[in-house]
PDB file of N, CA and C in Angstrom:
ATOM      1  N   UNK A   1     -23.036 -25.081   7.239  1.00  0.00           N
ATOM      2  CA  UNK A   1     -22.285 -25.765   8.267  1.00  0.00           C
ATOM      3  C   UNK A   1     -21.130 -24.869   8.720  1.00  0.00           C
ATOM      4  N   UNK A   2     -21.314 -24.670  10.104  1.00  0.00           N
ATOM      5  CA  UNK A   2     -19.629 -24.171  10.651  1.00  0.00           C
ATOM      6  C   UNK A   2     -19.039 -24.646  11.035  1.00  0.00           C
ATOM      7  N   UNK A   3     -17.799 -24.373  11.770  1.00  0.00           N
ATOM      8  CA  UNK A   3     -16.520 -25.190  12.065  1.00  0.00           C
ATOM      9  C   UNK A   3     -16.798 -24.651  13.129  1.00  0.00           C
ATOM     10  N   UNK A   4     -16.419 -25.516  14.574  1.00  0.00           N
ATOM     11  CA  UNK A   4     -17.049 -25.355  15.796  1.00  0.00           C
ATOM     12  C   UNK A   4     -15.718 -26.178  16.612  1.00  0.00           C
ATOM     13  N   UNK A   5     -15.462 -25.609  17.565  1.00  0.00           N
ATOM     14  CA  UNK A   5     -14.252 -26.320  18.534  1.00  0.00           C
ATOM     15  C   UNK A   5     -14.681 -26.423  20.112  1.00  0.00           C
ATOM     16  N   UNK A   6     -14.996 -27.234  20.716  1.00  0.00           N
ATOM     17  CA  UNK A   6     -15.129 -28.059  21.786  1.00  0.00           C
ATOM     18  C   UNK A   6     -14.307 -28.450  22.657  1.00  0.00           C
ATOM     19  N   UNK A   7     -14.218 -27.730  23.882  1.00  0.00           N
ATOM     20  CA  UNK A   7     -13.674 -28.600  25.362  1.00  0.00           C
ATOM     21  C   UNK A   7     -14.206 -28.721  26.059  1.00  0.00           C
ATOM     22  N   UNK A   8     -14.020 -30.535  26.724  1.00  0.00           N
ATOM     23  CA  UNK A   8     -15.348 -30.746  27.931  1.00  0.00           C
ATOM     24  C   UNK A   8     -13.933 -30.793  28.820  1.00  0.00           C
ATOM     25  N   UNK A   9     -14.225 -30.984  30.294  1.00  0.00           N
ATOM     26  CA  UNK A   9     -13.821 -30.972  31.236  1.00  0.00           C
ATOM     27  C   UNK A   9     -14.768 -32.038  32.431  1.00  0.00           C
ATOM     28  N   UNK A  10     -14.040 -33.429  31.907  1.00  0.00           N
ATOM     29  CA  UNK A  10     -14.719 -34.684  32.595  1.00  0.00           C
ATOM     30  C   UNK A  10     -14.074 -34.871  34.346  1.00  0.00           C
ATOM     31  N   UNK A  11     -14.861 -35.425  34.958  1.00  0.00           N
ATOM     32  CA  UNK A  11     -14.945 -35.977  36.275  1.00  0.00           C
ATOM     33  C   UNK A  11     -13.490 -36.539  36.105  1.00  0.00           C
ATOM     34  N   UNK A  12     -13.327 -36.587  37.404  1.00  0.00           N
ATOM     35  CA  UNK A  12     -11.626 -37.511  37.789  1.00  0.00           C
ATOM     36  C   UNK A  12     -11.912 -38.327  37.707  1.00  0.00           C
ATOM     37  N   UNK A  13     -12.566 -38.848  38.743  1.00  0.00           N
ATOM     38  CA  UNK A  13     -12.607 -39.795  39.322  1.00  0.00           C
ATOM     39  C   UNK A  13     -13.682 -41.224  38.752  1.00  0.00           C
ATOM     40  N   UNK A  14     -13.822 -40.840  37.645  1.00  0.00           N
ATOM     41  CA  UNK A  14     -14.443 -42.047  36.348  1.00  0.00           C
ATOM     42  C   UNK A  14     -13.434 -42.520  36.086  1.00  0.00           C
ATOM     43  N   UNK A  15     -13.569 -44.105  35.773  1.00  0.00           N
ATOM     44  CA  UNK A  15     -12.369 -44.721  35.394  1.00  0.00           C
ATOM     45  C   UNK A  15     -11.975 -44.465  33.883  1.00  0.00           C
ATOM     46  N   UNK A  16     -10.773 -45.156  33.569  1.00  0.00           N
ATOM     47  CA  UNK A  16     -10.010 -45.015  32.018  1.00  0.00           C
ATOM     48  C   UNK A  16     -11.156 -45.443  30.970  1.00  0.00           C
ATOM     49  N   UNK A  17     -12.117 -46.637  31.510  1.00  0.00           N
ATOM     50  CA  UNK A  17     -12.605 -47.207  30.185  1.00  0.00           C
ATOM     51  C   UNK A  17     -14.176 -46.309  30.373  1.00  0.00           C
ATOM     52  N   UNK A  18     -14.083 -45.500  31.315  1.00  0.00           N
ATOM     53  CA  UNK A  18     -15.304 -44.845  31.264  1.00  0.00           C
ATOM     54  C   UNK A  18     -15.363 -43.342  30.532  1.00  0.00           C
ATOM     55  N   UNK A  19     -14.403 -43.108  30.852  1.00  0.00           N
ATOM     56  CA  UNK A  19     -13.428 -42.131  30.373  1.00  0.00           C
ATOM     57  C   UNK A  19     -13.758 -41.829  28.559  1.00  0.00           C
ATOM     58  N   UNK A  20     -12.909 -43.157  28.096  1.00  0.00           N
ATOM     59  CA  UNK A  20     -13.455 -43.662  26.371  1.00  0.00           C
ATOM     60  C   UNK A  20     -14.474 -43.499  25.963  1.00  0.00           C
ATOM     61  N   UNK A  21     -15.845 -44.031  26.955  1.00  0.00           N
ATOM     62  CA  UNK A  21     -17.057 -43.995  26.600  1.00  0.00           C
ATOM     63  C   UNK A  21     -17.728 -43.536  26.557  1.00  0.00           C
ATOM     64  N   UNK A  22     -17.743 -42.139  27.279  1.00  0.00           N
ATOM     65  CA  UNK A  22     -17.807 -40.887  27.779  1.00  0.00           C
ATOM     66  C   UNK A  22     -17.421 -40.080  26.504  1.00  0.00           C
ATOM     67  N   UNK A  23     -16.198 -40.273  26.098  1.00  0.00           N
ATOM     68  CA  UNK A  23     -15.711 -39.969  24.851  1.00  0.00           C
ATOM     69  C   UNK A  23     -16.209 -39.986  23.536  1.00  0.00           C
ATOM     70  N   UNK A  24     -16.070 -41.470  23.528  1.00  0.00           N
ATOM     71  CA  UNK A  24     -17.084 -41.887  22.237  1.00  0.00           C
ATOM     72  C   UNK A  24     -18.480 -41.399  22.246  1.00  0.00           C
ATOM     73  N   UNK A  25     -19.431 -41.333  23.601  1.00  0.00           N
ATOM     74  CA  UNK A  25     -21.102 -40.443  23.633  1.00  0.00           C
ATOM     75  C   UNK A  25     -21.245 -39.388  22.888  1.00  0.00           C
ATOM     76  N   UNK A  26     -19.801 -38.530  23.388  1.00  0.00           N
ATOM     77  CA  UNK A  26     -19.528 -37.315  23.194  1.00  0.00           C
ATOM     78  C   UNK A  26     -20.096 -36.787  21.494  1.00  0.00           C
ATOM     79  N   UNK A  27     -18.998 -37.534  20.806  1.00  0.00           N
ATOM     80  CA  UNK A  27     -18.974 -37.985  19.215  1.00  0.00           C
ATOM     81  C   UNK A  27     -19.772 -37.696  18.841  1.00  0.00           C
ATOM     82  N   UNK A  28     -20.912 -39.171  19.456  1.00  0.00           N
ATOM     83  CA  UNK A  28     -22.280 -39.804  19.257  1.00  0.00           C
ATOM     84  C   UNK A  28     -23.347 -38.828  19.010  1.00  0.00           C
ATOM     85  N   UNK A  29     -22.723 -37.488  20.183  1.00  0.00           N
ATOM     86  CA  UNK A  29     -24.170 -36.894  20.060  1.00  0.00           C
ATOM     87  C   UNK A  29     -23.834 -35.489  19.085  1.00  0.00           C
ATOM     88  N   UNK A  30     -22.658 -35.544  18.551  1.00  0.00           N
ATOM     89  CA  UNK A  30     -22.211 -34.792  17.536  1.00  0.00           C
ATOM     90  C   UNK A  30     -23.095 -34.975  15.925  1.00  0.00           C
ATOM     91  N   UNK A  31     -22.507 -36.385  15.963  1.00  0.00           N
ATOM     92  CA  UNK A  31     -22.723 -37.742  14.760  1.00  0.00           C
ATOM     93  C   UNK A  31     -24.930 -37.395  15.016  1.00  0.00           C
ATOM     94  N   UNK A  32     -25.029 -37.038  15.284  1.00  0.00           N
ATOM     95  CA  UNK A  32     -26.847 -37.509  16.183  1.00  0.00           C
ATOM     96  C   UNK A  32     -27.253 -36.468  15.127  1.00  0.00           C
ATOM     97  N   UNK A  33     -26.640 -34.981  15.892  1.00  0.00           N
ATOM     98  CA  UNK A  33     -27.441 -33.611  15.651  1.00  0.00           C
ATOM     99  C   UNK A  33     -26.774 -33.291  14.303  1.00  0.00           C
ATOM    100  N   UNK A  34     -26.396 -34.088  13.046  1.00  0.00           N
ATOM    101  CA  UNK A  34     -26.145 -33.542  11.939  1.00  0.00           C
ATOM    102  C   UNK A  34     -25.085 -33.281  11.862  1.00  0.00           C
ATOM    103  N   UNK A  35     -23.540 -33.101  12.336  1.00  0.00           N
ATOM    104  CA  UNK A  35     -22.814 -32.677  12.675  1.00  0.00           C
ATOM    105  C   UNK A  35     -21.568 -33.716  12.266  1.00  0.00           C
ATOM    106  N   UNK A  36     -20.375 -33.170  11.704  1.00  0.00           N
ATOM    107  CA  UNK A  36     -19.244 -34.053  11.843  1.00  0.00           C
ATOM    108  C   UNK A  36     -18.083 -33.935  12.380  1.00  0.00           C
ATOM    109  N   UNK A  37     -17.620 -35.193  13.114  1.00  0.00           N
ATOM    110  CA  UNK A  37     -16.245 -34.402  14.107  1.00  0.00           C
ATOM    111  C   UNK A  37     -14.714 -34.674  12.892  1.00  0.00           C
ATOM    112  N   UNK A  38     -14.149 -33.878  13.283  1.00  0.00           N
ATOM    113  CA  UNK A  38     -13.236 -33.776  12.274  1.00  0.00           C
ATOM    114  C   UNK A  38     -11.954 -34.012  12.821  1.00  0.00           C
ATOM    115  N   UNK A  39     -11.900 -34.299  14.603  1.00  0.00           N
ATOM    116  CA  UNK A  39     -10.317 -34.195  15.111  1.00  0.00           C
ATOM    117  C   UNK A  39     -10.986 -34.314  16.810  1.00  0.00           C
ATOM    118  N   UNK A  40      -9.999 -35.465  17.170  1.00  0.00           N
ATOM    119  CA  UNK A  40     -10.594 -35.368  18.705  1.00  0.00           C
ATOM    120  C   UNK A  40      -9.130 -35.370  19.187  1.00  0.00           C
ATOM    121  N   UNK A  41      -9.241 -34.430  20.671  1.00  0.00           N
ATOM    122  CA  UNK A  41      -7.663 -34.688  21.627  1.00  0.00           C
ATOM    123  C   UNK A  41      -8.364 -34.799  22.883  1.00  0.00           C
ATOM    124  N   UNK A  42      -7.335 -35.540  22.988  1.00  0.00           N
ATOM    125  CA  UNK A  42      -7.828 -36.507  24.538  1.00  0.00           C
ATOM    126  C   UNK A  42      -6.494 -35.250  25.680  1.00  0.00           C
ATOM    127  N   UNK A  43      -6.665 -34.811  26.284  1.00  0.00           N
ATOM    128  CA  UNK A  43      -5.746 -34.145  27.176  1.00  0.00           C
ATOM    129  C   UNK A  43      -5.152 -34.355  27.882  1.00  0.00           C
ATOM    130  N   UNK A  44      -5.762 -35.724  28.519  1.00  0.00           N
ATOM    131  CA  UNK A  44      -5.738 -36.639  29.923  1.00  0.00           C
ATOM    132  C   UNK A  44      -5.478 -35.340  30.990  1.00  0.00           C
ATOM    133  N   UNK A  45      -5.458 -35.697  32.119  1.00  0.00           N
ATOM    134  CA  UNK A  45      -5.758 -35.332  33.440  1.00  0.00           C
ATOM    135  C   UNK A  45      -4.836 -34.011  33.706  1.00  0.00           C
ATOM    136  N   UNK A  46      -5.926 -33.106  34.198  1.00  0.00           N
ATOM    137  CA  UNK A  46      -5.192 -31.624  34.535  1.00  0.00           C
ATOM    138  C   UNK A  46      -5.502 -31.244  35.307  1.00  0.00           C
ATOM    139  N   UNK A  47      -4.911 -30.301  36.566  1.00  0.00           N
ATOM    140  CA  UNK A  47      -5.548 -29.764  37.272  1.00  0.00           C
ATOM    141  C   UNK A  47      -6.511 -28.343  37.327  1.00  0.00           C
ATOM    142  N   UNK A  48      -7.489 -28.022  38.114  1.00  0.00           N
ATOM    143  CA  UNK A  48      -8.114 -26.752  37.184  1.00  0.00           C
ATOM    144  C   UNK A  48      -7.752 -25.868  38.112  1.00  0.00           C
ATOM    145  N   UNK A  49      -8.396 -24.918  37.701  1.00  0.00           N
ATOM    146  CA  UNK A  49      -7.782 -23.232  38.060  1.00  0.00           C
ATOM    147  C   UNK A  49      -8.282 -23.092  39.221  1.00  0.00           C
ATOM    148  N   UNK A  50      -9.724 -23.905  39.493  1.00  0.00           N
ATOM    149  CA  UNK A  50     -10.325 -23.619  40.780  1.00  0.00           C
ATOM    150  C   UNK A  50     -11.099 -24.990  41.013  1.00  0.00           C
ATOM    151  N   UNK A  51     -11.159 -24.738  42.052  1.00  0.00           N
ATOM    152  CA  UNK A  51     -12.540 -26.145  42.492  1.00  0.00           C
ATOM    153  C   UNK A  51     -13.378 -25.988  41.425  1.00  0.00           C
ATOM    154  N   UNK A  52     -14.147 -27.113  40.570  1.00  0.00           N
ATOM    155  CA  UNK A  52     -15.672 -27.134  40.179  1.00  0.00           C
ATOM    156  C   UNK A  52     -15.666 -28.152  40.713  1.00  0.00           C
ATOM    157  N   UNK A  53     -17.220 -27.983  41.258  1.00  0.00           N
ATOM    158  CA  UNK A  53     -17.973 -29.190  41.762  1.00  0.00           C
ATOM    159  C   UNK A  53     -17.249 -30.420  42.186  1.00  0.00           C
ATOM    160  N   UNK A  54     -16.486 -29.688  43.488  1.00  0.00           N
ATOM    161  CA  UNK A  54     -15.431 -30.075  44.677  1.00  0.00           C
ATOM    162  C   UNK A  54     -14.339 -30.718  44.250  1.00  0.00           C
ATOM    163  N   UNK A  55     -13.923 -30.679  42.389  1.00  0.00           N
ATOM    164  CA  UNK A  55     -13.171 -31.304  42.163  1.00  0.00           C
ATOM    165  C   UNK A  55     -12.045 -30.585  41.481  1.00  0.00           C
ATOM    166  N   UNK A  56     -10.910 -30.796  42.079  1.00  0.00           N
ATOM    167  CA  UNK A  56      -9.501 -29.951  41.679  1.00  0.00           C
ATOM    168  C   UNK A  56      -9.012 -30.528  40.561  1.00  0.00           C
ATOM    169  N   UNK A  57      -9.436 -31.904  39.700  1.00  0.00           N
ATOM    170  CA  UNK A  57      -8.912 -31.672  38.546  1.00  0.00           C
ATOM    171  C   UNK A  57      -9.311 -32.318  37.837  1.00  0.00           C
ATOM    172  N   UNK A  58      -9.459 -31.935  36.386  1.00  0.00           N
ATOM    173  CA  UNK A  58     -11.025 -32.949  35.305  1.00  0.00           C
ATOM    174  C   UNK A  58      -9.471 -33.688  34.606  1.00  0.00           C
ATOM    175  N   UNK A  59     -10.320 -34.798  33.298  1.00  0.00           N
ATOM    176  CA  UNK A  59      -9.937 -35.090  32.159  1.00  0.00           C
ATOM    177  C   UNK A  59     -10.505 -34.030  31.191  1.00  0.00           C
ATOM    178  N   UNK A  60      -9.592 -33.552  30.295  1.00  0.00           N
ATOM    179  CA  UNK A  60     -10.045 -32.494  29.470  1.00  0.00           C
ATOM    180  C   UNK A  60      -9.755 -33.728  28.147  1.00  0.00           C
ATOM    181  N   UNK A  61     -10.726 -32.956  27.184  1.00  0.00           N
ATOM    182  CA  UNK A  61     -10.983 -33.719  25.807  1.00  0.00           C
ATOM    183  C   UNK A  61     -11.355 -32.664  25.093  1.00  0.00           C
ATOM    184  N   UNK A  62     -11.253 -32.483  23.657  1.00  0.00           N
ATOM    185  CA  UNK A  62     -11.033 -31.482  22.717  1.00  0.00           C
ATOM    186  C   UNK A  62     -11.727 -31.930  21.764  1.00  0.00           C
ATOM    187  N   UNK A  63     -12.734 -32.149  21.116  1.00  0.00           N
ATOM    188  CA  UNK A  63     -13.403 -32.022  19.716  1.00  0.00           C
ATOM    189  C   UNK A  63     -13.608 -30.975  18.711  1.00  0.00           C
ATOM    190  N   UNK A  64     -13.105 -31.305  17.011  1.00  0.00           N
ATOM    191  CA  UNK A  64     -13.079 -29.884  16.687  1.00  0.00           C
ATOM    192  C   UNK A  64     -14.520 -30.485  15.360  1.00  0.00           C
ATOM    193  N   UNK A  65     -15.488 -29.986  15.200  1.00  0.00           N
ATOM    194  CA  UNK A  65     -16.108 -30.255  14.310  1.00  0.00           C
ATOM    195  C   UNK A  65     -17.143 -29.318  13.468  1.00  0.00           C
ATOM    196  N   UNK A  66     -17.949 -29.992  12.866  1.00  0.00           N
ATOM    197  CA  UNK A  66     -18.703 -29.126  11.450  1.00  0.00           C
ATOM    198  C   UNK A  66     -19.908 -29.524  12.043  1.00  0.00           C
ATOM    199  N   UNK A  67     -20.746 -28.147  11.977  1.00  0.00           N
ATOM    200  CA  UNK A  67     -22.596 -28.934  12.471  1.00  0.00           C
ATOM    201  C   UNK A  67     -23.084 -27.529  12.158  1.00  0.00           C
ATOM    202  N   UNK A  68     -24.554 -27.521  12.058  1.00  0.00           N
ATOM    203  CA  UNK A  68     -25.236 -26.299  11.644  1.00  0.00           C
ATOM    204  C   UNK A  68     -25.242 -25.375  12.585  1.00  0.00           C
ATOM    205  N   UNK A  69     -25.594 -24.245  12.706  1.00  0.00           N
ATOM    206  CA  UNK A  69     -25.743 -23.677  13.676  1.00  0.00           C
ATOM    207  C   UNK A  69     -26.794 -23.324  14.404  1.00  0.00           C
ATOM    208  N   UNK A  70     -27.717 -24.099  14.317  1.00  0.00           N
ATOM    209  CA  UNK A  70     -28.866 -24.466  15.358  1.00  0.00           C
ATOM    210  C   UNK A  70     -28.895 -25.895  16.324  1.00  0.00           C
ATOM    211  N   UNK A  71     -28.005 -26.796  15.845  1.00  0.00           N
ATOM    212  CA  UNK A  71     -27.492 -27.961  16.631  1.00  0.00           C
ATOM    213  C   UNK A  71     -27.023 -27.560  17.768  1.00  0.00           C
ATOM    214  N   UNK A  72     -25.924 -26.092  17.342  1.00  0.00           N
ATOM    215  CA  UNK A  72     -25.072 -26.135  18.499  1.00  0.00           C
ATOM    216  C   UNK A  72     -25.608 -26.133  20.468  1.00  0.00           C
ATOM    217  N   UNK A  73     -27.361 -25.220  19.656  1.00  0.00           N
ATOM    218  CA  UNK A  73     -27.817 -25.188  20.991  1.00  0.00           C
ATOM    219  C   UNK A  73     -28.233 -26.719  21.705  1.00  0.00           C
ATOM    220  N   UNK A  74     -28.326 -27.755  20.937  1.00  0.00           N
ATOM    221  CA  UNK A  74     -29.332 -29.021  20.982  1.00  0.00           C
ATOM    222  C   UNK A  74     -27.979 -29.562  21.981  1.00  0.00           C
ATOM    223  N   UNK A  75     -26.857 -29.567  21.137  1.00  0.00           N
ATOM    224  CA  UNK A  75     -25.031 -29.867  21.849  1.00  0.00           C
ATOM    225  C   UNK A  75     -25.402 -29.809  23.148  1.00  0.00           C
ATOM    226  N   UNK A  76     -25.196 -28.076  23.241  1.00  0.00           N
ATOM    227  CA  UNK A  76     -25.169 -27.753  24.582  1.00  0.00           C
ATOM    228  C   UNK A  76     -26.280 -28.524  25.952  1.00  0.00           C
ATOM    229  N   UNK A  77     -27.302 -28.201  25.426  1.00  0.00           N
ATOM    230  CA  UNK A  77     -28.361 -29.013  26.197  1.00  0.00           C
ATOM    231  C   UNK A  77     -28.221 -29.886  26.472  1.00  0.00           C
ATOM    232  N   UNK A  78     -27.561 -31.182  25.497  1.00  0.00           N
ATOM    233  CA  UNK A  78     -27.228 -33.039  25.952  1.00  0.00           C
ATOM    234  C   UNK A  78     -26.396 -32.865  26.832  1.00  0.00           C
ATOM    235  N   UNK A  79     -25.219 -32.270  26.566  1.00  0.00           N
ATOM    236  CA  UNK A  79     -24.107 -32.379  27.671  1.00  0.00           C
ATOM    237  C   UNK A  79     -24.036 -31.688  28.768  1.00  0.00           C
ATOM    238  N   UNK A  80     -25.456 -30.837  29.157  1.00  0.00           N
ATOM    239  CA  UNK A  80     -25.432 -29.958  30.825  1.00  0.00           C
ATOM    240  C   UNK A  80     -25.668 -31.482  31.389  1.00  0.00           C
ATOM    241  N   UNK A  81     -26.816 -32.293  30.623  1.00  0.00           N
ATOM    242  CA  UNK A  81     -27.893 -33.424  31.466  1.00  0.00           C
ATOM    243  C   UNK A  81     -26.599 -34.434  32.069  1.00  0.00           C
ATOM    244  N   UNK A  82     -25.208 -34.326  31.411  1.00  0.00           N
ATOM    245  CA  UNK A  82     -24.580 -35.740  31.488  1.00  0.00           C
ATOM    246  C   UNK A  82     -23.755 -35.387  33.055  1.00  0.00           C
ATOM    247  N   UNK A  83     -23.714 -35.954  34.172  1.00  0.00           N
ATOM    248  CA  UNK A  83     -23.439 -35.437  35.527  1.00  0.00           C
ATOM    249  C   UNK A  83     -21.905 -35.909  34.984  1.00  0.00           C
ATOM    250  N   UNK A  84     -21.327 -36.563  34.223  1.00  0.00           N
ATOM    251  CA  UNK A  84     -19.926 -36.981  34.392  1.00  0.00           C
ATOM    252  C   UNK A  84     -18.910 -35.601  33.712  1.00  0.00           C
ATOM    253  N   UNK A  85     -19.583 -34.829  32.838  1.00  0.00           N
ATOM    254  CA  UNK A  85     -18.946 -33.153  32.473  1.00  0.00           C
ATOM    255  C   UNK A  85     -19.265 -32.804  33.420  1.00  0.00           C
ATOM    256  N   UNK A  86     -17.989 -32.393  34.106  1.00  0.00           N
ATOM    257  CA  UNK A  86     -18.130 -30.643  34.257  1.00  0.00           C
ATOM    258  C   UNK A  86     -18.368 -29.091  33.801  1.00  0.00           C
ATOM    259  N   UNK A  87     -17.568 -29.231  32.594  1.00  0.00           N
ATOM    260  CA  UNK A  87     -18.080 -28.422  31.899  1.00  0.00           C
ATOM    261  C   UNK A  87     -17.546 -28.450  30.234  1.00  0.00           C
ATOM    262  N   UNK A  88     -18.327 -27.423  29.996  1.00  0.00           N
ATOM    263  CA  UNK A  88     -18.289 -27.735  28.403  1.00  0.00           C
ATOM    264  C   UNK A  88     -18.439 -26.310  27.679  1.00  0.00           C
ATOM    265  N   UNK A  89     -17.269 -25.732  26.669  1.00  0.00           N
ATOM    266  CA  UNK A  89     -16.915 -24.555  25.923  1.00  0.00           C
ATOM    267  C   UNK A  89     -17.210 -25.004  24.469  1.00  0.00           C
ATOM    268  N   UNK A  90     -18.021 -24.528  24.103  1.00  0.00           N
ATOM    269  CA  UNK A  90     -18.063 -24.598  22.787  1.00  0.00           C
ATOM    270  C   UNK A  90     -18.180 -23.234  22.005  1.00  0.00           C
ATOM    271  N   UNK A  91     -17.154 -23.014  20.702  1.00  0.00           N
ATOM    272  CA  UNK A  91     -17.009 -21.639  20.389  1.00  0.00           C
ATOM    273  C   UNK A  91     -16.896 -22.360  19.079  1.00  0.00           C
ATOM    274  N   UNK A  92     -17.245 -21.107  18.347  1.00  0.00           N
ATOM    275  CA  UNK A  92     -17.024 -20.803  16.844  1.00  0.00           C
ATOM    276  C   UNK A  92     -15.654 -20.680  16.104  1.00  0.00           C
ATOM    277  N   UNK A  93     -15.439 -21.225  15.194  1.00  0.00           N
ATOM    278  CA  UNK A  93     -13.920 -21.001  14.703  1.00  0.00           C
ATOM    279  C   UNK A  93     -14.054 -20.143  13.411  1.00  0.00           C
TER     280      UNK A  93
END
């Protein structure tokens, strides 16, 4: 198991309680692929460096967790499909 650190970069314009749930999926699909989260930060609302996908500024959220290192690719894959990320960094610690 490695230690793995996570930032998504969510849609604005989803509401607060979608926001959470979005959040909690997030977890979910951590919790799914073998994996445990160990520390979540919520960032709330920032503006980004540039337009993505016509939007000047996400909710950023921070997960830091433990999962094998063949999950990480399975990670990546769930969260391209979810249209409410923008985007998503996941690196090795």
């Amino acid at each position: 198991m490695n230690d793995y650190e996570a930032l998504f970069i969510l849609k604005p314009d989803i509401s607060e309680e979608d926001t959470k749930g979005l959040c909690k999926t997030i977890t979910e699909v951590i919790v799914k692929n073998s994996g445990t989260v160990k520390k979540e930060e919520n960032w709330g609302r920032r503006p980004l460096a540039y337009p993505v996908k016509k939007s000047k500024e996400g909710y950023y959220y921070k997960v830091d967790f433990n999962a094998p290192a063949e999950s990480v690719a399975k990670l990546d894959a769930a969260y391209k499909l979810n249209q409410s990320i923008l985007r998503t960094l996941i690196t090795r610690r």
